[in-house]
Protein backbone atom coordinates (compact mmCIF):
# COMPACT_ATOMS: atom_id res chain seq x y z
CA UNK A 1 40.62 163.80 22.54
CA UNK A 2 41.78 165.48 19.65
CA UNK A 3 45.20 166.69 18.98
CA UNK A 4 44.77 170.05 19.89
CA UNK A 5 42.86 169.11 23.26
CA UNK A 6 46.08 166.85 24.42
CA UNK A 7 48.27 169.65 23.67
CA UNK A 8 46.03 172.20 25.32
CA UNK A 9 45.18 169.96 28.49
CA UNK A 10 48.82 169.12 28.58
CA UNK A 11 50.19 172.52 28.16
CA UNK A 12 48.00 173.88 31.17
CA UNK A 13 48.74 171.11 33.10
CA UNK A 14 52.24 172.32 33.07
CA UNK A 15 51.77 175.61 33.22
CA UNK A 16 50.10 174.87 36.51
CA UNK A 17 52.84 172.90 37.55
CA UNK A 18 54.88 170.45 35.92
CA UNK A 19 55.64 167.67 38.37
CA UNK A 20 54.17 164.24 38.04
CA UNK A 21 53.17 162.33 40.85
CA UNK A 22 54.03 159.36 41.14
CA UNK A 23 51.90 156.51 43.27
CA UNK A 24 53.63 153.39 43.64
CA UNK A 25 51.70 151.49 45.60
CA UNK A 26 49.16 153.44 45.72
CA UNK A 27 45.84 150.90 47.00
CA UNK A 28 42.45 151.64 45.89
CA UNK A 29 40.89 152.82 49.49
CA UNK A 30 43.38 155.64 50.10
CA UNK A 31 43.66 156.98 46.05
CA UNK A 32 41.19 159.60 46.17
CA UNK A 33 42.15 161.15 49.53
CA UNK A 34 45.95 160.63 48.57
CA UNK A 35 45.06 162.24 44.89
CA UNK A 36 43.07 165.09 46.56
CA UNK A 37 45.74 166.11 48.62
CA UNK A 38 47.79 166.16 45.63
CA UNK A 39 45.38 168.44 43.53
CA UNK A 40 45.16 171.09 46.45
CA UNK A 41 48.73 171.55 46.62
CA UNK A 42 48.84 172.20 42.60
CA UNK A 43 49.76 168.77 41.16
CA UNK A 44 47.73 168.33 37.82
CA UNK A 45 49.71 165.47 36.65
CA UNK A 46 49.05 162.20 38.51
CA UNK A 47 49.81 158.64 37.65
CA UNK A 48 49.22 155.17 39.29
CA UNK A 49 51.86 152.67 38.08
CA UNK A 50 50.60 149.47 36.59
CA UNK A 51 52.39 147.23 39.27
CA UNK A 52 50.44 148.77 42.25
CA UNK A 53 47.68 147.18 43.68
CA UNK A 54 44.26 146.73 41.74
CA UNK A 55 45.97 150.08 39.75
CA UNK A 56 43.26 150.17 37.31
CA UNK A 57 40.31 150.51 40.09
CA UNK A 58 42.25 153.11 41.61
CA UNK A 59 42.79 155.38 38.78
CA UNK A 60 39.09 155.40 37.68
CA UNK A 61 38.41 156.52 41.53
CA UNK A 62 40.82 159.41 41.12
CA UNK A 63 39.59 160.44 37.86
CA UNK A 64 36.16 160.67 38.81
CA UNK A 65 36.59 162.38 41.60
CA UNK A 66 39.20 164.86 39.78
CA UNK A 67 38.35 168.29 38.16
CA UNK A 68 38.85 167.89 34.80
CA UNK A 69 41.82 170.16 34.67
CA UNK A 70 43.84 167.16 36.42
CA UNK A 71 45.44 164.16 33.82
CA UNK A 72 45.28 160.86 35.55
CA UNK A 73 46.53 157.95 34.26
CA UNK A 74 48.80 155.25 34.70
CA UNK A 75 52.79 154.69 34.89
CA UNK A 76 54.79 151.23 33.65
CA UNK A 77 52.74 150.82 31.20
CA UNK A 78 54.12 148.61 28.85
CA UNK A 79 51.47 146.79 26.94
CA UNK A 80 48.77 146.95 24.00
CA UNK A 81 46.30 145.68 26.37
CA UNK A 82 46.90 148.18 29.77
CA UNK A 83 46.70 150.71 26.98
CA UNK A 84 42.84 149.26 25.64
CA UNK A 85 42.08 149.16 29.53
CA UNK A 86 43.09 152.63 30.25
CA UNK A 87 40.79 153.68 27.17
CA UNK A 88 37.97 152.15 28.97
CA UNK A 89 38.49 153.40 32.13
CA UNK A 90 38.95 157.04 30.89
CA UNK A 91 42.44 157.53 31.87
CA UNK A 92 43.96 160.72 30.38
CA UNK A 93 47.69 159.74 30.92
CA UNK A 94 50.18 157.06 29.62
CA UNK A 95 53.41 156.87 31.40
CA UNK A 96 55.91 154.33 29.98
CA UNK A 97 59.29 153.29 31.17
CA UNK A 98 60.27 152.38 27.68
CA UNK A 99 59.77 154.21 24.28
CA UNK A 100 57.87 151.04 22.50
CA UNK A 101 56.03 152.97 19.87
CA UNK A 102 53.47 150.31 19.35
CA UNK A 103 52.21 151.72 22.41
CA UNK A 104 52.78 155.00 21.95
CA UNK A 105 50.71 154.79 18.95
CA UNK A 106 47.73 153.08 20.67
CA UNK A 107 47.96 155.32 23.41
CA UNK A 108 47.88 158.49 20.83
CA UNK A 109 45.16 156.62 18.70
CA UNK A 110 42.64 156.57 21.89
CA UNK A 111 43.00 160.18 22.52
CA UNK A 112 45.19 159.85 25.84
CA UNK A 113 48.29 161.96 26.36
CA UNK A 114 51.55 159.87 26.10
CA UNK A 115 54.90 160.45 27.76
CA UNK A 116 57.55 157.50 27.43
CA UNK A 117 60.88 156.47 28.81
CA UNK A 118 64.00 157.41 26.96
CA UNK A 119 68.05 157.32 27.43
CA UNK A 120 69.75 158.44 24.13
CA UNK A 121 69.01 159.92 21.37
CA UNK A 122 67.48 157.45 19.11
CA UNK A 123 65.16 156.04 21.95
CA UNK A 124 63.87 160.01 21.52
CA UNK A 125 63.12 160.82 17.97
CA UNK A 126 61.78 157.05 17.92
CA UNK A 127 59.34 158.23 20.93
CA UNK A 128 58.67 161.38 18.96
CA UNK A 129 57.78 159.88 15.48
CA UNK A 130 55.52 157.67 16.93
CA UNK A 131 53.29 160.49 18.80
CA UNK A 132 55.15 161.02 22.30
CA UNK A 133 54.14 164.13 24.06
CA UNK A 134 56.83 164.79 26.23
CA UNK A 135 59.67 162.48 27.03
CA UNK A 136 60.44 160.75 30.52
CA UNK A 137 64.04 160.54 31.00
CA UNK A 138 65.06 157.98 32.93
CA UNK A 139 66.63 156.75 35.20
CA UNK A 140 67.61 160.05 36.11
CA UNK A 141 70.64 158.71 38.65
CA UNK A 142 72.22 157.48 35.88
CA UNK A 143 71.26 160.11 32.61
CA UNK A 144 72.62 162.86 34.47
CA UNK A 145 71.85 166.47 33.92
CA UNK A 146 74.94 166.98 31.44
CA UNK A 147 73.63 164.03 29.49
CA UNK A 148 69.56 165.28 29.17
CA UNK A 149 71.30 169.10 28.70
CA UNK A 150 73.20 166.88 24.91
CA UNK A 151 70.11 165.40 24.58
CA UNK A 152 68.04 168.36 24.97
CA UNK A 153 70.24 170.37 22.35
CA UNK A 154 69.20 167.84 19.49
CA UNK A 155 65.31 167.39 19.51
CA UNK A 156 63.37 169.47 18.26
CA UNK A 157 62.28 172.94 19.70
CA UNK A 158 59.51 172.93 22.97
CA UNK A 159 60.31 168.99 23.68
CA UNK A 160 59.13 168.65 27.25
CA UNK A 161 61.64 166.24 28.88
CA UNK A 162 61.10 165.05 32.76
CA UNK A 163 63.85 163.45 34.47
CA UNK A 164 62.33 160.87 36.65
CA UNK A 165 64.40 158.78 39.23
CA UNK A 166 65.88 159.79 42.65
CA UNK A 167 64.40 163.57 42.02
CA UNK A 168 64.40 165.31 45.62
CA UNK A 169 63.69 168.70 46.65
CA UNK A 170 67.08 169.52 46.59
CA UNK A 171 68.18 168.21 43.09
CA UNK A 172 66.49 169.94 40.34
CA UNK A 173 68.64 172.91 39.80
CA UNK A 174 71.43 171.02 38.02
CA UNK A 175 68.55 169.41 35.93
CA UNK A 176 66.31 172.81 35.29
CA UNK A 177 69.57 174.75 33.86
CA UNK A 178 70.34 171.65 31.59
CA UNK A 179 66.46 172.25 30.28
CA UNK A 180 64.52 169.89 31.71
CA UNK A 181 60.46 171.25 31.41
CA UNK A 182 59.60 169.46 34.74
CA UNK A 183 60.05 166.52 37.03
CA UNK A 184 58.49 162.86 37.97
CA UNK A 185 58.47 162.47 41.56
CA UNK A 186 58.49 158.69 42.98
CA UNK A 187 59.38 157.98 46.35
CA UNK A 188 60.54 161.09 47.60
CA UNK A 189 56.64 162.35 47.85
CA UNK A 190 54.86 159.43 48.28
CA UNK A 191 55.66 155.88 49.78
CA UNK A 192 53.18 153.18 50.41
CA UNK A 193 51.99 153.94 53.58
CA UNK A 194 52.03 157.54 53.71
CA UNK A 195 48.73 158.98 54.89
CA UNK A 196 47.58 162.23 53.41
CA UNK A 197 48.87 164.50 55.73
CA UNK A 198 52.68 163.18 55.31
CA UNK A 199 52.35 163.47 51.23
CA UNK A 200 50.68 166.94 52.21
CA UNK A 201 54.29 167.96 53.79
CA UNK A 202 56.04 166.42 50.98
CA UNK A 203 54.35 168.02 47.94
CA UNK A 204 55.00 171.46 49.86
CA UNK A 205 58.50 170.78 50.04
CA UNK A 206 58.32 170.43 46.39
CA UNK A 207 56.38 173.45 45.36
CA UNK A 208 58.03 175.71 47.12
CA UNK A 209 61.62 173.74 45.48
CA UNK A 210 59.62 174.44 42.23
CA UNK A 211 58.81 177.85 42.85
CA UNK A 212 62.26 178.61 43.96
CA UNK A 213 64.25 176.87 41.44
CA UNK A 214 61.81 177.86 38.38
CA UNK A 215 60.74 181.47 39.35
């Protein structure tokens, strides 16, 4: 993927809707149902963290049974090697909790979108140097909406950042006037165990949150 096809696929993905779904837990039996229900509601950003179970089976499921508009990939991913594996699996997405840009870099260098984990300032332009696409900011509890609205003010112009940790229905507005370009949603929409038709109610809620808060 080139750099113009990240940016395109990414910017479209967002456009869409810019929430990230996040499947901790996720096994690989239930990922494509639990992905497809995900895709009909509008999510186009989907990752399966790295410390889930057989993570790397279940994102190849999901992207193969994906349109093409959806980027899969994986979250906590914080090596060299889940990076090469990802690559081989055709995973569009690298989600990091950290802003190593050794990683970053590989990540870029195979084509796949990258969006690491940042907390100040120099964790950011770091992240950005080495290729970052967006930024995660996290954990949201504790960089609070005043701190990604100083953070914000300082990158440069169009950064996507997406506060990820504790993000609920009802706690985006603070984050959305501070600038925040979209959200990464963990346990509030999808906990091991949920069958489809609970993480069908939960993305709902947070469409229509997404539609009312961003409209």
């Amino acid at each position: 993927m080139t750099d113009t096809d990240r940016s395109t696929r990414l910017e479209a993905a967002c456009t869409a809707l810019p929430l990230v779904a996040i499947l901790r837990g996720l096994r690989p039996e239930e990922s494509v149902e639990i992905a497809q229900t995900l895709y009909d509601a509008g999510f186009r950003l989907i990752e399966i963290p790295l410390n889930s179970p057989e993570p790397f089976d279940s994102i190849a499921r999901v992207r193969a049974a994906l349109p093409a508009d959806a980027l899969i990939g994986a979250g906590t991913v914080t090596t060299l090697d889940a990076v090469a594996r990802l690559d081989e699996i055709g995973a569009d997405l690298v989600v990091m909790p950290h802003a190593d840009t050794a990683v970053i870099a590989q990540a870029k260098a195979a084509g796949m979108i990258c969006i690491p984990g940042i907390a100040t300032p120099t964790e950011a332009y770091a992240a950005l140097h080495a290729g970052a696409d967006a930024l995660k900011v996290f954990p949201a509890e504790l960089v609070d909406a005043k701190v990604v609205k100083a953070i914000r003010t300082i990158l440069p112009v169009g950064t996507r950042l997406f506060p990820v940790g504790g993000i609920a229905p009802d706690t985006m507005t603070d984050f959305l006037a501070a600038g925040a370009a979209g959200f990464g949603l963990g346990s509030a929409l999808y906990k091991p165990g949920d069958d489809a038709a609970t993480v069908a109610a939960k993305a709902g809620a947070f469409t229509k949150a997404w539609a009312r808060e961003a409209g």
